[in-house]
PDB file of N, CA and C in Angstrom:
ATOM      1  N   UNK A   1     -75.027 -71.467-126.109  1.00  0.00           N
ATOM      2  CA  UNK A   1     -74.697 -72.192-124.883  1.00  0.00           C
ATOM      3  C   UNK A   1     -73.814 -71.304-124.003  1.00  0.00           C
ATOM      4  N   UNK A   2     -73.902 -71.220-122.658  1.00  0.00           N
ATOM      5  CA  UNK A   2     -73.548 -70.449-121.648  1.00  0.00           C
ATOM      6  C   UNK A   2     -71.912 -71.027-121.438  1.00  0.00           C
ATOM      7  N   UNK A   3     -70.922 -69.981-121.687  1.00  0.00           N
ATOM      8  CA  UNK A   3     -69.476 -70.414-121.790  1.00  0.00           C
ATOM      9  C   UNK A   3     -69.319 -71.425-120.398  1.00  0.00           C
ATOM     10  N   UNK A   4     -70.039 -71.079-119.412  1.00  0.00           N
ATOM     11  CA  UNK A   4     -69.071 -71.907-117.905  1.00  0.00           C
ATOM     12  C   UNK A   4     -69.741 -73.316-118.419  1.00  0.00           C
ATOM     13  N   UNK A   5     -71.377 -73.883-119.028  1.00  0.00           N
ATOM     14  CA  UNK A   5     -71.434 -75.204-119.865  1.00  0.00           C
ATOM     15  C   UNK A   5     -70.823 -75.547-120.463  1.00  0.00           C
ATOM     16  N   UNK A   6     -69.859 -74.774-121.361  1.00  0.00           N
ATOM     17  CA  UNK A   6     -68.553 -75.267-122.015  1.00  0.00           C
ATOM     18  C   UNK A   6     -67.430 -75.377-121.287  1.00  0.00           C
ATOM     19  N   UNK A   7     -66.992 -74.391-120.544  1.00  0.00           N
ATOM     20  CA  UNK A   7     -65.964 -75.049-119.941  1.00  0.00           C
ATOM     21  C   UNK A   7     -66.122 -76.157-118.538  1.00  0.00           C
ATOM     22  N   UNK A   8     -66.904 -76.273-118.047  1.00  0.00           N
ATOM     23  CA  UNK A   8     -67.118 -77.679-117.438  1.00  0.00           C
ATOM     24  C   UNK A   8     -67.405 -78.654-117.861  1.00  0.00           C
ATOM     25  N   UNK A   9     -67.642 -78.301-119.354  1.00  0.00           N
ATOM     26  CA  UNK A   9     -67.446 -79.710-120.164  1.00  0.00           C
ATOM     27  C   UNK A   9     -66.433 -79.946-120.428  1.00  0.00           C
ATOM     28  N   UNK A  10     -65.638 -78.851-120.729  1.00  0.00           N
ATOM     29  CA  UNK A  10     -64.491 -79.496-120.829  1.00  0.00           C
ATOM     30  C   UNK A  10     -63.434 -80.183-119.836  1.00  0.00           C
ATOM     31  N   UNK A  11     -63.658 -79.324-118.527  1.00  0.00           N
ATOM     32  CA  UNK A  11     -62.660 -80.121-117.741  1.00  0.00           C
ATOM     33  C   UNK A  11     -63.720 -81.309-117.120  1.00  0.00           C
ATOM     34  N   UNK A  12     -64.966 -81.923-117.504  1.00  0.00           N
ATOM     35  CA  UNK A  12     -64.905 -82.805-117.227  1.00  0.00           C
ATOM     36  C   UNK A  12     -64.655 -83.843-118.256  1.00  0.00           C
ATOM     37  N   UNK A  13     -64.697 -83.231-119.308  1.00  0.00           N
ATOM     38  CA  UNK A  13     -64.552 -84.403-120.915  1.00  0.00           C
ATOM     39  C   UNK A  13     -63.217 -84.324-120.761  1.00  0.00           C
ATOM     40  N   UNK A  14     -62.413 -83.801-120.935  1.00  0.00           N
ATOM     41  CA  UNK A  14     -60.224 -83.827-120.485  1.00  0.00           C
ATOM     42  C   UNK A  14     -60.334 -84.349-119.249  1.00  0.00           C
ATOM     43  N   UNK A  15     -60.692 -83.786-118.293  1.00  0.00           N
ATOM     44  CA  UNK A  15     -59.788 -84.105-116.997  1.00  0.00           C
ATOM     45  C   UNK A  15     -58.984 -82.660-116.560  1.00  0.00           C
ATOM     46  N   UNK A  16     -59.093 -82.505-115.220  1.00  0.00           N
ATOM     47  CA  UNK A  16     -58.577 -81.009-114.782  1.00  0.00           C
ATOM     48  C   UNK A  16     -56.949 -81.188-115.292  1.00  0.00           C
ATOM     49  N   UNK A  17     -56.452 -82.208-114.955  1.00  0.00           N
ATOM     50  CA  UNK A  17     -54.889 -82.803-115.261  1.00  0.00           C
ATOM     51  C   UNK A  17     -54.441 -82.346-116.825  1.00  0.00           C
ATOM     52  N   UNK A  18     -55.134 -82.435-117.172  1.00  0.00           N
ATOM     53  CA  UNK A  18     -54.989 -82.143-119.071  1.00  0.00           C
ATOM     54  C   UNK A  18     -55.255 -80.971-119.512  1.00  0.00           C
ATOM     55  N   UNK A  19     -56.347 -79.991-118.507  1.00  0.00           N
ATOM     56  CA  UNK A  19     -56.628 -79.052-118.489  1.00  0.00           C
ATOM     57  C   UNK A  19     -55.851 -77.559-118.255  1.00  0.00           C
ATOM     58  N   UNK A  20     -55.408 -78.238-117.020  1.00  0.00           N
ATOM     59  CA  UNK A  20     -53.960 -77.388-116.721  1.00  0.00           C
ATOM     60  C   UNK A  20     -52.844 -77.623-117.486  1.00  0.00           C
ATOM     61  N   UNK A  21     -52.767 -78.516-117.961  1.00  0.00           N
ATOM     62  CA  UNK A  21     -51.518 -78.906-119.060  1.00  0.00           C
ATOM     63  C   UNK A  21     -51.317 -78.100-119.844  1.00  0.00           C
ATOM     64  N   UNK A  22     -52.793 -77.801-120.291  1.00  0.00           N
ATOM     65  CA  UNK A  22     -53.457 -76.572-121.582  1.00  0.00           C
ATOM     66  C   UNK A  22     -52.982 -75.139-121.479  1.00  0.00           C
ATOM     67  N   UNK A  23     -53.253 -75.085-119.959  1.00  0.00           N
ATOM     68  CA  UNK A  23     -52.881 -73.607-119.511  1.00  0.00           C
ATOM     69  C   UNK A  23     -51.424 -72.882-119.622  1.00  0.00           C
ATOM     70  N   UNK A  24     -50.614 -74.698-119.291  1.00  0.00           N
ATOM     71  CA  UNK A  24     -48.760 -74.060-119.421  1.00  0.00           C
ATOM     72  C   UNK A  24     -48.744 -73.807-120.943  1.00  0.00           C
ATOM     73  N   UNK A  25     -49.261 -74.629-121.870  1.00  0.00           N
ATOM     74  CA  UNK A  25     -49.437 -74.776-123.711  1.00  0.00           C
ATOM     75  C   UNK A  25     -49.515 -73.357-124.041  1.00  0.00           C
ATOM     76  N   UNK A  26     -50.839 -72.897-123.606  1.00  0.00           N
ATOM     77  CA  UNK A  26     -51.481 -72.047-124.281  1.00  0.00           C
ATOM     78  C   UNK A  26     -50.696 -70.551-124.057  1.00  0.00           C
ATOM     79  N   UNK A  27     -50.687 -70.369-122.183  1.00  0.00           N
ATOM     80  CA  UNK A  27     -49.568 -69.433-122.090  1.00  0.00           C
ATOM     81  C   UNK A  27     -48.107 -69.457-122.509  1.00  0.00           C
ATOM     82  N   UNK A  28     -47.908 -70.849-122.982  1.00  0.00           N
ATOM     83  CA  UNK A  28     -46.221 -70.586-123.880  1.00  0.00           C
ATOM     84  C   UNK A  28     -46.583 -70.353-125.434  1.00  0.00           C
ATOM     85  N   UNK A  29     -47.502 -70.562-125.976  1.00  0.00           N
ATOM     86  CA  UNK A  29     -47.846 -70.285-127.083  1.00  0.00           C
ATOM     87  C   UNK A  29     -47.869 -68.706-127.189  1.00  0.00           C
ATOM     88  N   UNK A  30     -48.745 -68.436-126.412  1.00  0.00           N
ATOM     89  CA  UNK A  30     -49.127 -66.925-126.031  1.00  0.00           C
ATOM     90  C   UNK A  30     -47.442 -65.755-125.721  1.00  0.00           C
ATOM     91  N   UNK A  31     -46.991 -66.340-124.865  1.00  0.00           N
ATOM     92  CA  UNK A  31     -45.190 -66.136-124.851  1.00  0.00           C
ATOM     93  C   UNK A  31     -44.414 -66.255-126.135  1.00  0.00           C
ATOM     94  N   UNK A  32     -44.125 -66.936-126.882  1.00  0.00           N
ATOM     95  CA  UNK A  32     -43.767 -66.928-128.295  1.00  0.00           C
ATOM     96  C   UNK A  32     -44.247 -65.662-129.080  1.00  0.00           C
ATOM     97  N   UNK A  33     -45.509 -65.705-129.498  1.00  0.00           N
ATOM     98  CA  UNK A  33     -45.776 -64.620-130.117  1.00  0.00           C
ATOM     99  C   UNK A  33     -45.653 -63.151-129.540  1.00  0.00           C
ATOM    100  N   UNK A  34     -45.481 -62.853-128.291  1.00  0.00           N
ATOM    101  CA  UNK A  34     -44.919 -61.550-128.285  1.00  0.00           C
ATOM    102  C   UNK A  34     -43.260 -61.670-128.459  1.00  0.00           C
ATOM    103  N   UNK A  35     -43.350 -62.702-128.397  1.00  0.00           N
ATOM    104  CA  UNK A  35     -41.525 -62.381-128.447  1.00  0.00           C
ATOM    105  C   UNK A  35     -40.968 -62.263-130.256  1.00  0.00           C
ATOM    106  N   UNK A  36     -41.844 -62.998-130.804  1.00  0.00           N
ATOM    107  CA  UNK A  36     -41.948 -62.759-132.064  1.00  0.00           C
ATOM    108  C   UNK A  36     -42.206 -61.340-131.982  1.00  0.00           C
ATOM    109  N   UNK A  37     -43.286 -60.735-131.833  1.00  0.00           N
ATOM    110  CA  UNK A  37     -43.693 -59.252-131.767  1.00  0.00           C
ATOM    111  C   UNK A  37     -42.181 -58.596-131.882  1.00  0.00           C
ATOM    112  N   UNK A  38     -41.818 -58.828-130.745  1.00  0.00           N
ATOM    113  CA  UNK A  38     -40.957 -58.088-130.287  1.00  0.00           C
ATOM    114  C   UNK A  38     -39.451 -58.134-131.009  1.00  0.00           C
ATOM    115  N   UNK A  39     -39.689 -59.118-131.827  1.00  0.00           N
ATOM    116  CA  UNK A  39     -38.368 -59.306-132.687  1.00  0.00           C
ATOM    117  C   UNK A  39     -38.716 -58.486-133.956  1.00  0.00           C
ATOM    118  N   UNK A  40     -40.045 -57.695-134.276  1.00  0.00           N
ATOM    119  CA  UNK A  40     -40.138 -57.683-134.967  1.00  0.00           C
ATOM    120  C   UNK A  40     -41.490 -57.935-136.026  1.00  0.00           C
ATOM    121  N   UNK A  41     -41.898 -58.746-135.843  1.00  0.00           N
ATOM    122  CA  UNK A  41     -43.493 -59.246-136.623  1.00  0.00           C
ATOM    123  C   UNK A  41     -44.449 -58.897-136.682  1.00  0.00           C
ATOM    124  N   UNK A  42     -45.009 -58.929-137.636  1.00  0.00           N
ATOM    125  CA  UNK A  42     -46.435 -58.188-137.868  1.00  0.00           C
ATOM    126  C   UNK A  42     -47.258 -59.417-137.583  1.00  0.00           C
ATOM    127  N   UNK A  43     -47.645 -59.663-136.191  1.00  0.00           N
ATOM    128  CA  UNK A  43     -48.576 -60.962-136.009  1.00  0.00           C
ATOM    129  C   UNK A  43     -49.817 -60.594-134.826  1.00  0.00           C
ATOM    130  N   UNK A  44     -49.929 -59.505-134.949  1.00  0.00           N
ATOM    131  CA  UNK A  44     -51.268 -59.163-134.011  1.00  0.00           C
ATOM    132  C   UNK A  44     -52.503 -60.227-134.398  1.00  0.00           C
ATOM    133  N   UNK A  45     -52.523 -60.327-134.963  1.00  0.00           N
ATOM    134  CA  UNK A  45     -53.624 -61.308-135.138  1.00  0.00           C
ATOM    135  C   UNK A  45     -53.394 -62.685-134.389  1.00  0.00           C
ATOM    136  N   UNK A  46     -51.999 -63.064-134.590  1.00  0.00           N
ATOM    137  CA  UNK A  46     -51.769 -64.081-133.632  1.00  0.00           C
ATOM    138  C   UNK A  46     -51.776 -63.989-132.187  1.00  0.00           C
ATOM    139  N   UNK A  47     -51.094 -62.904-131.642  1.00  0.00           N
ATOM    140  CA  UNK A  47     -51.226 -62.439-130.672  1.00  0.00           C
ATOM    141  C   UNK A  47     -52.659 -62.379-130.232  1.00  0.00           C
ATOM    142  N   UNK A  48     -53.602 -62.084-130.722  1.00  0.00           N
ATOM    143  CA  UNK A  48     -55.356 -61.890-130.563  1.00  0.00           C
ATOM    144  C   UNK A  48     -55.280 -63.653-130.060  1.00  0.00           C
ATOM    145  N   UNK A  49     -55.611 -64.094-131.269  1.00  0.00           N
ATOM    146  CA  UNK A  49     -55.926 -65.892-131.384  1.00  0.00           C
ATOM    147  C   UNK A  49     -55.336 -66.250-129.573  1.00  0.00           C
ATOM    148  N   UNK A  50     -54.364 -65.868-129.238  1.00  0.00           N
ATOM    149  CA  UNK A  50     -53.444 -66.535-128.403  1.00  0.00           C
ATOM    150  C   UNK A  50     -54.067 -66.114-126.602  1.00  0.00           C
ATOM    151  N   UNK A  51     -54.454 -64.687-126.888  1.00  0.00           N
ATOM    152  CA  UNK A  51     -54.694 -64.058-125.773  1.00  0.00           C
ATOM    153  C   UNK A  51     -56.134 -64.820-125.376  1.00  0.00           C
ATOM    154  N   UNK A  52     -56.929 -64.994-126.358  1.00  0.00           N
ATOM    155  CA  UNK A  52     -58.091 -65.833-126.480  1.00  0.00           C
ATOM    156  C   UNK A  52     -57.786 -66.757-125.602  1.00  0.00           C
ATOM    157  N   UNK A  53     -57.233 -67.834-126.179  1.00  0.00           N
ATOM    158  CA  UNK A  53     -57.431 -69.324-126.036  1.00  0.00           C
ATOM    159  C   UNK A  53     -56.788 -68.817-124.130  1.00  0.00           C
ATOM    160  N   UNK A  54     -55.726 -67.843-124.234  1.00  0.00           N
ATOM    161  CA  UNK A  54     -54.857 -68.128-122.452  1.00  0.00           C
ATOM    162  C   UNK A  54     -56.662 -67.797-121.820  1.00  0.00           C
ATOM    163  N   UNK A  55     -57.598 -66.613-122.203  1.00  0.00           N
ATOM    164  CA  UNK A  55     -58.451 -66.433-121.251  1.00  0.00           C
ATOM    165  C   UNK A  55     -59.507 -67.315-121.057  1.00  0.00           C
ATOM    166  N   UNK A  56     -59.660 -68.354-122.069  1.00  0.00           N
ATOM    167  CA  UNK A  56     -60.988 -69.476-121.949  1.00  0.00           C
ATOM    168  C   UNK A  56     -59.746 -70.507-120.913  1.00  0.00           C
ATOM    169  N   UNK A  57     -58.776 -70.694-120.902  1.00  0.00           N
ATOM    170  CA  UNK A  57     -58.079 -71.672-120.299  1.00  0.00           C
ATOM    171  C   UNK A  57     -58.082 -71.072-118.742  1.00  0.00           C
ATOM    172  N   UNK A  58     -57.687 -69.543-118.525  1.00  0.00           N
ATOM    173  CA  UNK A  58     -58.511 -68.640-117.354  1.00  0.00           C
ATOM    174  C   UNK A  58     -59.219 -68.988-116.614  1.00  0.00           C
ATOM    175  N   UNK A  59     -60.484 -68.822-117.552  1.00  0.00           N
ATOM    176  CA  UNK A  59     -61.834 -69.089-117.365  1.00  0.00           C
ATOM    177  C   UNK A  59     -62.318 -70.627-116.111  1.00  0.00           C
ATOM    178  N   UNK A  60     -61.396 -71.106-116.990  1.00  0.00           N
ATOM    179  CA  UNK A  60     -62.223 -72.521-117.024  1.00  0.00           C
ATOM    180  C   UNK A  60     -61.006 -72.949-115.283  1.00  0.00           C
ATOM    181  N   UNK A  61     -59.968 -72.349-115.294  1.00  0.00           N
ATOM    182  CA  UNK A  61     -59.037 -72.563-114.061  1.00  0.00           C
ATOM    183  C   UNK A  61     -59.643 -72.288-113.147  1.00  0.00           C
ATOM    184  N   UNK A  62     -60.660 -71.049-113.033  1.00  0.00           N
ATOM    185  CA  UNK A  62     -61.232 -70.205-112.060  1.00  0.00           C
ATOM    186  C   UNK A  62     -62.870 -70.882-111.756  1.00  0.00           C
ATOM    187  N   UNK A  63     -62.861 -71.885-112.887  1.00  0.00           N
ATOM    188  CA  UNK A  63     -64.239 -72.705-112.332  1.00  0.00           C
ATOM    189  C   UNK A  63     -63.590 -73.729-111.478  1.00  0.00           C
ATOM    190  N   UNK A  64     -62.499 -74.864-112.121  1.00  0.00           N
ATOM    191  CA  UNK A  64     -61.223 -75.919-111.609  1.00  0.00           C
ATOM    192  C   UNK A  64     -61.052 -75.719-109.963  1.00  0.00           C
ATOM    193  N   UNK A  65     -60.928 -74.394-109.643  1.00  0.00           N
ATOM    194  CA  UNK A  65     -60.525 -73.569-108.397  1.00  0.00           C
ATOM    195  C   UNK A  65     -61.784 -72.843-107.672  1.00  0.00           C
ATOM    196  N   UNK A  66     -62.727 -73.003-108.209  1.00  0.00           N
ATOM    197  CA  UNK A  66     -64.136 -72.378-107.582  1.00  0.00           C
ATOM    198  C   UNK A  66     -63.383 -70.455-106.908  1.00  0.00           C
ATOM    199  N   UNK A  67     -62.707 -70.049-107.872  1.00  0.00           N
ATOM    200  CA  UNK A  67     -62.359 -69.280-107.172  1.00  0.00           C
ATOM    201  C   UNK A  67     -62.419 -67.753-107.847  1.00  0.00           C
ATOM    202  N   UNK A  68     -63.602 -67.590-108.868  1.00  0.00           N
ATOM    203  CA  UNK A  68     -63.777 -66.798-109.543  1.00  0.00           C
ATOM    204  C   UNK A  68     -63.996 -65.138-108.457  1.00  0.00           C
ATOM    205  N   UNK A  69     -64.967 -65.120-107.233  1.00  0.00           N
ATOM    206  CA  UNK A  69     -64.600 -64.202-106.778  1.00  0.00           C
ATOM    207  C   UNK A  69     -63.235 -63.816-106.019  1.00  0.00           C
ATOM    208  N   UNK A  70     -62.851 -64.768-105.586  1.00  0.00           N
ATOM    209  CA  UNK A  70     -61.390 -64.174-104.883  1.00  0.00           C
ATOM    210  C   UNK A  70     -60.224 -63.714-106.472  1.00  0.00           C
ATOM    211  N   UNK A  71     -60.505 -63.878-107.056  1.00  0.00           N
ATOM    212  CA  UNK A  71     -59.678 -63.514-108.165  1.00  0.00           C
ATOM    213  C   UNK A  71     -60.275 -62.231-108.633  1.00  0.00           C
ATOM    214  N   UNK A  72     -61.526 -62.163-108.306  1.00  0.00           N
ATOM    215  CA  UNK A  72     -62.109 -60.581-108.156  1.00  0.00           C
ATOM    216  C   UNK A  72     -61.419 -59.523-107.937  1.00  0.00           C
ATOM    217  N   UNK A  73     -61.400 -59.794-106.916  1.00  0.00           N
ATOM    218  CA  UNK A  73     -60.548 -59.188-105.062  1.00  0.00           C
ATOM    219  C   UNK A  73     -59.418 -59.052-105.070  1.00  0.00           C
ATOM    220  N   UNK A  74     -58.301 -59.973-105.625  1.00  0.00           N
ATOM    221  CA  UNK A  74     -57.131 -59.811-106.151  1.00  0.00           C
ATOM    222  C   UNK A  74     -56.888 -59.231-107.347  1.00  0.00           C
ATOM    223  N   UNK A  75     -57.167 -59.176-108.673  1.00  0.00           N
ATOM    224  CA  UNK A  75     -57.382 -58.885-109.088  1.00  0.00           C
ATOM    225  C   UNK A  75     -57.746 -56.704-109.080  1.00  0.00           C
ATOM    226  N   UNK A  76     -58.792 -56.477-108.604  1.00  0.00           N
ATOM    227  CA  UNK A  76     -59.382 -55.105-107.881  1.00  0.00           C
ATOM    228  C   UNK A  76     -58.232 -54.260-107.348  1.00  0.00           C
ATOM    229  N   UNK A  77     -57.801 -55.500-105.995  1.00  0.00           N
ATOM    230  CA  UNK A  77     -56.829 -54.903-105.501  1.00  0.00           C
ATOM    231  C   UNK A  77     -54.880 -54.155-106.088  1.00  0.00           C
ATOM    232  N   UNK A  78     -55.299 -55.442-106.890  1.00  0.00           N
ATOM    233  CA  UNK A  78     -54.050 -55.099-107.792  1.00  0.00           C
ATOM    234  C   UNK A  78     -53.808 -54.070-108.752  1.00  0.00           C
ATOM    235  N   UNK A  79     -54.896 -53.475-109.565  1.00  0.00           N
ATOM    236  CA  UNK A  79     -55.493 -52.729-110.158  1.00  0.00           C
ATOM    237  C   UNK A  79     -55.558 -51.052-109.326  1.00  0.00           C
ATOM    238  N   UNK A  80     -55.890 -51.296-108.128  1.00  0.00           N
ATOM    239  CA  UNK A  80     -55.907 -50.326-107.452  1.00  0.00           C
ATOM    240  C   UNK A  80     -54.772 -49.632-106.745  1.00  0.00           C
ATOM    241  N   UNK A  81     -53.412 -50.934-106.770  1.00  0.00           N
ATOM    242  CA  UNK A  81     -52.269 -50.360-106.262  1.00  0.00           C
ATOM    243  C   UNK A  81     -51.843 -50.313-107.617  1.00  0.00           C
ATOM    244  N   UNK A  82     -51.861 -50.487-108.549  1.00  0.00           N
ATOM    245  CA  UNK A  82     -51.354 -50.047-110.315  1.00  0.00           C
ATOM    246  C   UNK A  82     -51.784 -48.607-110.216  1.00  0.00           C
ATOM    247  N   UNK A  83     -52.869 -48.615-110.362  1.00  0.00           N
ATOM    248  CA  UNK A  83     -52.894 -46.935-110.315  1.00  0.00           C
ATOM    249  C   UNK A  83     -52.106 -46.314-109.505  1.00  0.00           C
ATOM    250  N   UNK A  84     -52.096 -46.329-107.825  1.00  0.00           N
ATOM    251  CA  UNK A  84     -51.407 -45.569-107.348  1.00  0.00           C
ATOM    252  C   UNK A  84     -50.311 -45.443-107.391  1.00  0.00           C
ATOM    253  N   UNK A  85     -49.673 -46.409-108.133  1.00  0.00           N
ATOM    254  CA  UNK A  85     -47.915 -46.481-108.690  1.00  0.00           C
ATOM    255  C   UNK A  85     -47.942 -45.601-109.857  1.00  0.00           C
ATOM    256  N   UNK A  86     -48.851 -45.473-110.783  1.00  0.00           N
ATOM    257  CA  UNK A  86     -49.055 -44.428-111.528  1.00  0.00           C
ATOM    258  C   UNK A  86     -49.105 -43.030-110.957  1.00  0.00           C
ATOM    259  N   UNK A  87     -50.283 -43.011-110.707  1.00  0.00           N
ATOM    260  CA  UNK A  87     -50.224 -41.741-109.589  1.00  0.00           C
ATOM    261  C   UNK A  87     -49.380 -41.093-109.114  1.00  0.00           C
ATOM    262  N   UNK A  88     -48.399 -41.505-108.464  1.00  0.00           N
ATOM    263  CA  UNK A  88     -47.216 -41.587-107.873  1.00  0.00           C
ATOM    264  C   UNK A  88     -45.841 -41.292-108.995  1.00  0.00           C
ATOM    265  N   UNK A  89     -46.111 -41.847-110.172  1.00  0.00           N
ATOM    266  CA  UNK A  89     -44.972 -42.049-111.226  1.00  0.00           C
ATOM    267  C   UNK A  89     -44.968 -40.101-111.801  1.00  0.00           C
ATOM    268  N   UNK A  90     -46.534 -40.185-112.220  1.00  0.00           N
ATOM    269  CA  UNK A  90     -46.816 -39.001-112.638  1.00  0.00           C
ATOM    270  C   UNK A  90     -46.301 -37.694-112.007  1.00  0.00           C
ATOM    271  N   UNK A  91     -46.671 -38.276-111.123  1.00  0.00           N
ATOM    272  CA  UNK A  91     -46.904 -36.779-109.801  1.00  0.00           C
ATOM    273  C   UNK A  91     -44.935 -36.287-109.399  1.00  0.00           C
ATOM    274  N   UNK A  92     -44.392 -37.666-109.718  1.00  0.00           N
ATOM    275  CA  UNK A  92     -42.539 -37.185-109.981  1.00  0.00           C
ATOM    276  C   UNK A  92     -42.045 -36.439-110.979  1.00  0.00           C
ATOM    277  N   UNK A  93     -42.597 -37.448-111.820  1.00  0.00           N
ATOM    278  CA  UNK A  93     -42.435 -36.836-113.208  1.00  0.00           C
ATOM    279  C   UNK A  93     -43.220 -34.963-112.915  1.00  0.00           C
ATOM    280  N   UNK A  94     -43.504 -34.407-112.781  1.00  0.00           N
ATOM    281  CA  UNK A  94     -44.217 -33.768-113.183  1.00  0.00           C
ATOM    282  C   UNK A  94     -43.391 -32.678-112.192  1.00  0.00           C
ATOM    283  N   UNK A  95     -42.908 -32.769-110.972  1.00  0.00           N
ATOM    284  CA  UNK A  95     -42.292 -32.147-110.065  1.00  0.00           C
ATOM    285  C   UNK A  95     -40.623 -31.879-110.591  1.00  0.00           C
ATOM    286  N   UNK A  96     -40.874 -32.418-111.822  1.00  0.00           N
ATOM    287  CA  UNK A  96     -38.815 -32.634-111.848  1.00  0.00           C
ATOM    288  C   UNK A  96     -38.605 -31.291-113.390  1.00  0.00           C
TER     289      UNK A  96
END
């Protein structure tokens, strides 16, 4: 079955309201375990499980929002000024 059939089932079987609820859940769930990480823990695997569930909750926001290409675009763009902050980081570094 084609994931966007699943996730419009789901926000129509929940409700978008419950859906987004999911999203604060899942990204504080997802928050915990690096901070665990970071204290210390061998929980990559949790960390995996977690990154999962934040991107189907993603997913399914960007159907909620019909806004899968503009998140493209943002997305692209953001990506493209990341590099050049790299670019830029390097190119100091490298002069000093």
């Amino acid at each position: 079955m084609d994931n966007r059939i699943t996730y419009t089932r789901a926000l129509e079987t929940y409700g978008a309201h419950a859906q987004i609820m999911m999203v604060f859940e899942e990204t504080a769930e997802l928050q915990k375990e690096l901070c665990k990480n970071m204290r210390g823990a061998d929980n990559r695997d949790h960390i995996s499980e977690e990154i999962a569930d934040v991107l189907i909750m993603l997913d399914q926001m960007m159907l909620l929002y019909d806004n899968e290409e503009r998140v493209a675009e943002y997305k692209a763009e953001k990506v493209k000024r990341l590099r050049a902050r790299l670019d830029a980081y390097d190119a100091a570094v490298m002069t000093r």
